[in-house]
N, C-alpha and C. Protein backbone atom coordinates (compact mmCIF):
# COMPACT_ATOMS: atom_id res chain seq x y z
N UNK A 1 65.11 25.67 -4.66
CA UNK A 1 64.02 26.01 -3.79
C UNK A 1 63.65 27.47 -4.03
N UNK A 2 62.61 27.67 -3.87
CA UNK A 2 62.00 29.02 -4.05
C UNK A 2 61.14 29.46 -3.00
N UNK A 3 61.51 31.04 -2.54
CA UNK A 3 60.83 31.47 -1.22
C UNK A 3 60.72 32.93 -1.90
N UNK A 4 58.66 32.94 -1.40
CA UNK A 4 58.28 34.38 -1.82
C UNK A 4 57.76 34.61 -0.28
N UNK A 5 57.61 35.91 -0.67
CA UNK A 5 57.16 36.75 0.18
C UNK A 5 57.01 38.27 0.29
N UNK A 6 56.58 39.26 1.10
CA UNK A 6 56.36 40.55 1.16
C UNK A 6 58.00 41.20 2.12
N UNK A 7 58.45 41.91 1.47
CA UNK A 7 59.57 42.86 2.29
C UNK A 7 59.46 44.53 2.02
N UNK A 8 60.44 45.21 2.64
CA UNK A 8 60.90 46.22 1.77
C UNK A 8 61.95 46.44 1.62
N UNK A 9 62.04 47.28 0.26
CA UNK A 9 63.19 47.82 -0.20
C UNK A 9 63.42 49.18 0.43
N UNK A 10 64.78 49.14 0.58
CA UNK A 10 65.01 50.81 0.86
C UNK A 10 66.03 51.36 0.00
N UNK A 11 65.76 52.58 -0.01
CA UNK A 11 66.75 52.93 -1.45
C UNK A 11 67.31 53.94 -1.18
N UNK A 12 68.61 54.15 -0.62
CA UNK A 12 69.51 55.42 -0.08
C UNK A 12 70.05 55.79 -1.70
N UNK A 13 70.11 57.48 -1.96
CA UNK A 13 70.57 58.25 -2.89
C UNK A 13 71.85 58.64 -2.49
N UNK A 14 73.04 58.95 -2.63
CA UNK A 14 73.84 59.47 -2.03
C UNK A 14 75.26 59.70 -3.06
N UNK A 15 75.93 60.80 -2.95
CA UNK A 15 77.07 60.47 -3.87
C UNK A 15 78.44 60.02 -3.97
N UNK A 16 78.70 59.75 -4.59
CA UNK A 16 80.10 58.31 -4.33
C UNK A 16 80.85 59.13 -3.88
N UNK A 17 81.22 60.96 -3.62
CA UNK A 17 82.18 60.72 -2.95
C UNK A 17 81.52 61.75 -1.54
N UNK A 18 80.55 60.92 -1.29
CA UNK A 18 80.20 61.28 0.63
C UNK A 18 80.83 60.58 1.29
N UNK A 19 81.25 61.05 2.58
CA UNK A 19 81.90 59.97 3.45
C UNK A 19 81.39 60.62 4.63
N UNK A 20 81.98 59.76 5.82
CA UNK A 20 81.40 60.09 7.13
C UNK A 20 82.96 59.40 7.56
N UNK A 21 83.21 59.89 8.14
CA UNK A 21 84.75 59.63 8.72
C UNK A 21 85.36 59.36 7.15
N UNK A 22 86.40 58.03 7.61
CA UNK A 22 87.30 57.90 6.17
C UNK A 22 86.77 56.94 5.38
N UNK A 23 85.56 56.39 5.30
CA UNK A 23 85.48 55.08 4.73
C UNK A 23 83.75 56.36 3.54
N UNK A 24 83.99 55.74 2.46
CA UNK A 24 82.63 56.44 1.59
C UNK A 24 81.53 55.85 2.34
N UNK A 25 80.37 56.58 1.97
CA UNK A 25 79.36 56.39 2.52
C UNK A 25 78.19 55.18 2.43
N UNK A 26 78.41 54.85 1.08
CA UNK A 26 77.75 53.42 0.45
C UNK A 26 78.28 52.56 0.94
N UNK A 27 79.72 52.23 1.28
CA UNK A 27 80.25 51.32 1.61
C UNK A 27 79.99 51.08 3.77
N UNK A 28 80.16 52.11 4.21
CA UNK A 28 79.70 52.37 5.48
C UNK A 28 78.06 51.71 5.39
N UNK A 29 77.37 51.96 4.42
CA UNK A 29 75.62 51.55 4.81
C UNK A 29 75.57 50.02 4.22
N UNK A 30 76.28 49.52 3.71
CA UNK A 30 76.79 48.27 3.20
C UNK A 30 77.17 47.24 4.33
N UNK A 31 78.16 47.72 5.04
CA UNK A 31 78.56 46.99 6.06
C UNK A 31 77.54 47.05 7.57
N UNK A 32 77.38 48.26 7.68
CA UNK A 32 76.20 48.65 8.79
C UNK A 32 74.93 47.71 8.77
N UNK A 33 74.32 47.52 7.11
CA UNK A 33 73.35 46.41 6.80
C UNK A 33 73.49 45.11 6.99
N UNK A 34 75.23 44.73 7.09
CA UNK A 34 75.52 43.22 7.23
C UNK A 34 75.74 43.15 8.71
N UNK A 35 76.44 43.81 9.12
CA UNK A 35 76.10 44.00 10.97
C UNK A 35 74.59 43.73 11.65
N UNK A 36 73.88 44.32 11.43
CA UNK A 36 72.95 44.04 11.19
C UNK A 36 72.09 43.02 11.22
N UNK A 37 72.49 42.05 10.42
CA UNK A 37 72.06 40.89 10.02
C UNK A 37 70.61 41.10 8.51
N UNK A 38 70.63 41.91 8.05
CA UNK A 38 69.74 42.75 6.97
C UNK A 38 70.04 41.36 5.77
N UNK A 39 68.95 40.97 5.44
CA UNK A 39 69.11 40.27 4.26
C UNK A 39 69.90 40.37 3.03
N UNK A 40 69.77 41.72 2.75
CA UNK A 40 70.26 42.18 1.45
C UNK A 40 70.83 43.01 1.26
N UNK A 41 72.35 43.66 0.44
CA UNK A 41 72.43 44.92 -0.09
C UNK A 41 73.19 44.93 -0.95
N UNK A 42 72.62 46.14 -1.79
CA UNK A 42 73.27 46.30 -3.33
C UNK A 42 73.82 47.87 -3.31
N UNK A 43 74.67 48.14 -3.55
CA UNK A 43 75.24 49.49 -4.14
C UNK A 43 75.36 49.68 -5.56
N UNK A 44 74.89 50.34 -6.43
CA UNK A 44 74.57 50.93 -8.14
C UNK A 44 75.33 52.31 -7.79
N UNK A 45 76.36 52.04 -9.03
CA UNK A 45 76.95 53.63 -9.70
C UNK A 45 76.07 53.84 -10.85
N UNK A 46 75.78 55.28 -10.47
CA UNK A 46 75.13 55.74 -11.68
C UNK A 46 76.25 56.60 -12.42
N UNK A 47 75.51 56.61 -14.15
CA UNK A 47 76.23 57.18 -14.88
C UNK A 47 75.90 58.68 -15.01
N UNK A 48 74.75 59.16 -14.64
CA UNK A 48 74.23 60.62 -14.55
C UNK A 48 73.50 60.73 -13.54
N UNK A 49 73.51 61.98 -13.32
CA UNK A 49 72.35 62.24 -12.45
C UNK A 49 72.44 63.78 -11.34
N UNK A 50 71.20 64.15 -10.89
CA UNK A 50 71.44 65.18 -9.83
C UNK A 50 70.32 65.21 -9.06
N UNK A 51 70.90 65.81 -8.16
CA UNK A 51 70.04 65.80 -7.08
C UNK A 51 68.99 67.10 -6.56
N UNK A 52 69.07 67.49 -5.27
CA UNK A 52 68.54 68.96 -4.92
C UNK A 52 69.14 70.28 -5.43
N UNK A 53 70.41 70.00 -5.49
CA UNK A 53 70.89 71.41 -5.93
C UNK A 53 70.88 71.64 -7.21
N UNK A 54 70.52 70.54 -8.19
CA UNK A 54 70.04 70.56 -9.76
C UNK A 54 71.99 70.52 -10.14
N UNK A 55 72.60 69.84 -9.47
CA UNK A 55 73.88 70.20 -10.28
C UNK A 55 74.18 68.84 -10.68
N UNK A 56 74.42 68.83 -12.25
CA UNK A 56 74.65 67.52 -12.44
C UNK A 56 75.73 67.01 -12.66
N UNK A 57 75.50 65.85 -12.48
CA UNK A 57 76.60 64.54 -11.94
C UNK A 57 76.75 63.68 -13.50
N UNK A 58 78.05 63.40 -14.03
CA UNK A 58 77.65 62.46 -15.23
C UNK A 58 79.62 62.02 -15.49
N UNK A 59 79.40 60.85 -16.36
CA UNK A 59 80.56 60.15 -16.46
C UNK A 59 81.10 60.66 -17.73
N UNK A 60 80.65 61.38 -18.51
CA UNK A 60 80.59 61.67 -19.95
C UNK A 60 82.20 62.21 -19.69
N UNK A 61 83.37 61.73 -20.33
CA UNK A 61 84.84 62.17 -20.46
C UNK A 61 84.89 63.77 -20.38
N UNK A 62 83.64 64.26 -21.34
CA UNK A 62 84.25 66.02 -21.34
C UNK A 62 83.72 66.68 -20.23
N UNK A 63 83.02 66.24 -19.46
CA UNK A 63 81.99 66.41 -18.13
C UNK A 63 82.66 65.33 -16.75
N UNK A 64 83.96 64.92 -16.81
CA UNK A 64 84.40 63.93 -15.93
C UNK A 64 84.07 64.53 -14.07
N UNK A 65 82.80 63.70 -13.57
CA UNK A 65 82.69 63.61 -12.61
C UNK A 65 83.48 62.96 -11.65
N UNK A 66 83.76 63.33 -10.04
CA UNK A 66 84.12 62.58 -9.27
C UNK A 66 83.27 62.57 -8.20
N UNK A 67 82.24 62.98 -8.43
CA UNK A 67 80.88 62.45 -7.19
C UNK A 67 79.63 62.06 -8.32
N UNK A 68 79.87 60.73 -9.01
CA UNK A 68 78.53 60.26 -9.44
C UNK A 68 77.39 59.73 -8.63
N UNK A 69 76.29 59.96 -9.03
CA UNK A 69 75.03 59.04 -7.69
C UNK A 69 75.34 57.98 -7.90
N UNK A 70 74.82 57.29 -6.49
CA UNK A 70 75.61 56.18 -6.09
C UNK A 70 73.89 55.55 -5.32
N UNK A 71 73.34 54.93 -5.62
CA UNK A 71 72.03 54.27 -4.94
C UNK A 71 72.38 52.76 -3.88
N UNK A 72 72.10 52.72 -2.79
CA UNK A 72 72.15 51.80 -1.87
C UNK A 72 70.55 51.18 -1.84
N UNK A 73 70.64 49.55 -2.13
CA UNK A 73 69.36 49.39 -1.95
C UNK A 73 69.54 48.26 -0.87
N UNK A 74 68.57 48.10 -0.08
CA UNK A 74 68.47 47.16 0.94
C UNK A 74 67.29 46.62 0.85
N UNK A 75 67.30 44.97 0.81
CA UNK A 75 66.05 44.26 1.04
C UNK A 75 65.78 43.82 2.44
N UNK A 76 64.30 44.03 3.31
CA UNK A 76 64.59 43.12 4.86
C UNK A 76 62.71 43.15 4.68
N UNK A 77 62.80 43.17 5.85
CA UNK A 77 61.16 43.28 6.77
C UNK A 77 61.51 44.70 7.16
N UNK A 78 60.30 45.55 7.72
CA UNK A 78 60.50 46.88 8.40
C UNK A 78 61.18 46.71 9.11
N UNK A 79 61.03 45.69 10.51
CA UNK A 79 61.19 45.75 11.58
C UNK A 79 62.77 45.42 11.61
N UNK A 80 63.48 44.60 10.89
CA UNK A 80 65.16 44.86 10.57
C UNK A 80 65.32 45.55 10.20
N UNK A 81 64.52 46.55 9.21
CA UNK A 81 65.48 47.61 8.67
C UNK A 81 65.16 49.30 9.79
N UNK A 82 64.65 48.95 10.65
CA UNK A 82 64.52 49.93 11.43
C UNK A 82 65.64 50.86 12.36
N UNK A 83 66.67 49.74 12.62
CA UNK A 83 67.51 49.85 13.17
C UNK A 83 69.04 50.86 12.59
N UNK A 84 68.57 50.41 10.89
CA UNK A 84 69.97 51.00 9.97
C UNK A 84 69.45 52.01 9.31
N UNK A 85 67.77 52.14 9.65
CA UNK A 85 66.73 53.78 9.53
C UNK A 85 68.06 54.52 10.38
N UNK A 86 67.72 54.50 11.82
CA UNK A 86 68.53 54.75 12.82
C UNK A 86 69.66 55.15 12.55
N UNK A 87 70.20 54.43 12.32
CA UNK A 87 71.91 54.89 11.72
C UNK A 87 72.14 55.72 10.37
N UNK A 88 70.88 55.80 9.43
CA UNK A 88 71.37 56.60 8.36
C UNK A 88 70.53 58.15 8.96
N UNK A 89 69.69 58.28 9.76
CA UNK A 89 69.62 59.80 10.89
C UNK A 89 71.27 60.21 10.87
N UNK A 90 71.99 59.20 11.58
CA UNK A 90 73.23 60.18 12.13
C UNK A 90 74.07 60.14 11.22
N UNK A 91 74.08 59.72 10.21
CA UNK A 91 75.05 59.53 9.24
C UNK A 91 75.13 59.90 8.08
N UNK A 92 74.06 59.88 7.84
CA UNK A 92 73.65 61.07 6.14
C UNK A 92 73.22 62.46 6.37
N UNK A 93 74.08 62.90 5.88
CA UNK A 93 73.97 64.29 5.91
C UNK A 93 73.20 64.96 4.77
N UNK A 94 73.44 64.36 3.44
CA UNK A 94 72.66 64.90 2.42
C UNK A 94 72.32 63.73 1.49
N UNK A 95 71.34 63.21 1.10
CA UNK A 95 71.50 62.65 0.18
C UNK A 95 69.17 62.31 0.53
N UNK A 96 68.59 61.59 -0.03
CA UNK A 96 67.38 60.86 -0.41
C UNK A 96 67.14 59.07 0.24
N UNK A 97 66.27 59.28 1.21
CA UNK A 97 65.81 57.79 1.32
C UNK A 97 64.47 57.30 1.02
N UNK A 98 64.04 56.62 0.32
CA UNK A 98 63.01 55.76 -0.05
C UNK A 98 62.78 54.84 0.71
N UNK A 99 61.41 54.54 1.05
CA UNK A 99 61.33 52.81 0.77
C UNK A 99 59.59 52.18 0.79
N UNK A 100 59.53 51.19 0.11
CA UNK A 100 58.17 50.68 -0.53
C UNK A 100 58.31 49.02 -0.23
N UNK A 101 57.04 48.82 -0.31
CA UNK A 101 57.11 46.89 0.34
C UNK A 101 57.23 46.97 -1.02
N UNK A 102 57.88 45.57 -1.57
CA UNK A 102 58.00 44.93 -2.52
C UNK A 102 57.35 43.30 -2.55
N UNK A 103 57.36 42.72 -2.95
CA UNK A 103 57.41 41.08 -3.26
C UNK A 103 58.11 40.48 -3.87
N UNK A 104 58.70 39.63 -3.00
CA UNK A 104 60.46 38.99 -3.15
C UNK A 104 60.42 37.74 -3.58
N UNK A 105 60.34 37.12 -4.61
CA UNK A 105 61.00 36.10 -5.11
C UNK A 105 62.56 35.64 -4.88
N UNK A 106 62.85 34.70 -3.98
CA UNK A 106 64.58 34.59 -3.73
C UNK A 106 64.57 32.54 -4.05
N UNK A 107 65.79 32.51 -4.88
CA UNK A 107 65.92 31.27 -5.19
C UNK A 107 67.21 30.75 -4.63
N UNK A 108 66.82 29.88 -4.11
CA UNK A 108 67.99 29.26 -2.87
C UNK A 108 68.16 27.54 -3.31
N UNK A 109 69.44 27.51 -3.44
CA UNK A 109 70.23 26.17 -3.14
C UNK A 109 69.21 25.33 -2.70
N UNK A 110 69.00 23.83 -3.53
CA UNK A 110 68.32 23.17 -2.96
C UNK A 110 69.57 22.20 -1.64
N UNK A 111 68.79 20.88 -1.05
CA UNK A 111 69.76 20.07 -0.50
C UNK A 111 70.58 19.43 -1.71
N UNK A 112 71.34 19.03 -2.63
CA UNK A 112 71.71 18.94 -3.37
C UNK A 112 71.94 20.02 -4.46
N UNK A 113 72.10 20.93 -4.10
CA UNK A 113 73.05 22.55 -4.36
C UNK A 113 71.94 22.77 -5.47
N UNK A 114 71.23 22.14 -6.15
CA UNK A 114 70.33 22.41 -7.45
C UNK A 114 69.33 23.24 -7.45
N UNK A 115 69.06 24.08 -7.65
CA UNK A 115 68.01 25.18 -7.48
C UNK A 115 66.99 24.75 -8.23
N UNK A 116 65.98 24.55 -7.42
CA UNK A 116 64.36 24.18 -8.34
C UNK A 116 63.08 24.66 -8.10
């Protein structure tokens, strides 16, 4: 089965080693999104990158980072993702949020598990 439609994406920047209490910070907006009830979320390690302070971040062995960017993306409607807007106010301290409607193609299990 196939279901389109209009959502948005939101796209938290942040680096793998932010945290907010003891748990990292991607993983905190991960679970916060499934609380939630938020359709979707993906966490991406990046292999380079920098941010505002121009200091860069990269995996390269002679350059061994331990805060690579780390991108959180979330798929919903506004009106679900309004709530974990809310929560990344008190919870991100530094990092970049995005977000843009997209158009969602999602392919789901038919009644007979067969996707068509």
């Amino acid at each position: 089965m196939k279901l389109a439609g209009q959502a948005v994406l939101l796209r938290v920047f942040v680096g793998e080693a932010d945290a907010s209490g003891h748990k990292p910070l991607y993983e905190q907006i991960v679970l916060k999104a499934r609380e939630l009830n938020v359709a979707g979320a993906t966490v991406t390690r990046g292999i380079m990158g920098y941010g505002a302070s121009s200091r860069l971040h990269t995996s390269k062995v002679l350059r061994l980072s331990e805060d690579l960017p780390v991108v959180v993306e979330v798929v919903d409607s506004a009106e679900k993702l309004q709530p974990l807007l809310a929560w990344l106010d008190e919870h991100v301290s530094g990092g970049l949020v995005t977000m843009e409607k997209v158009d969602v193609i999602a392919y789901r299990p038919g009644k007979n598990g067969a996707t068509s």
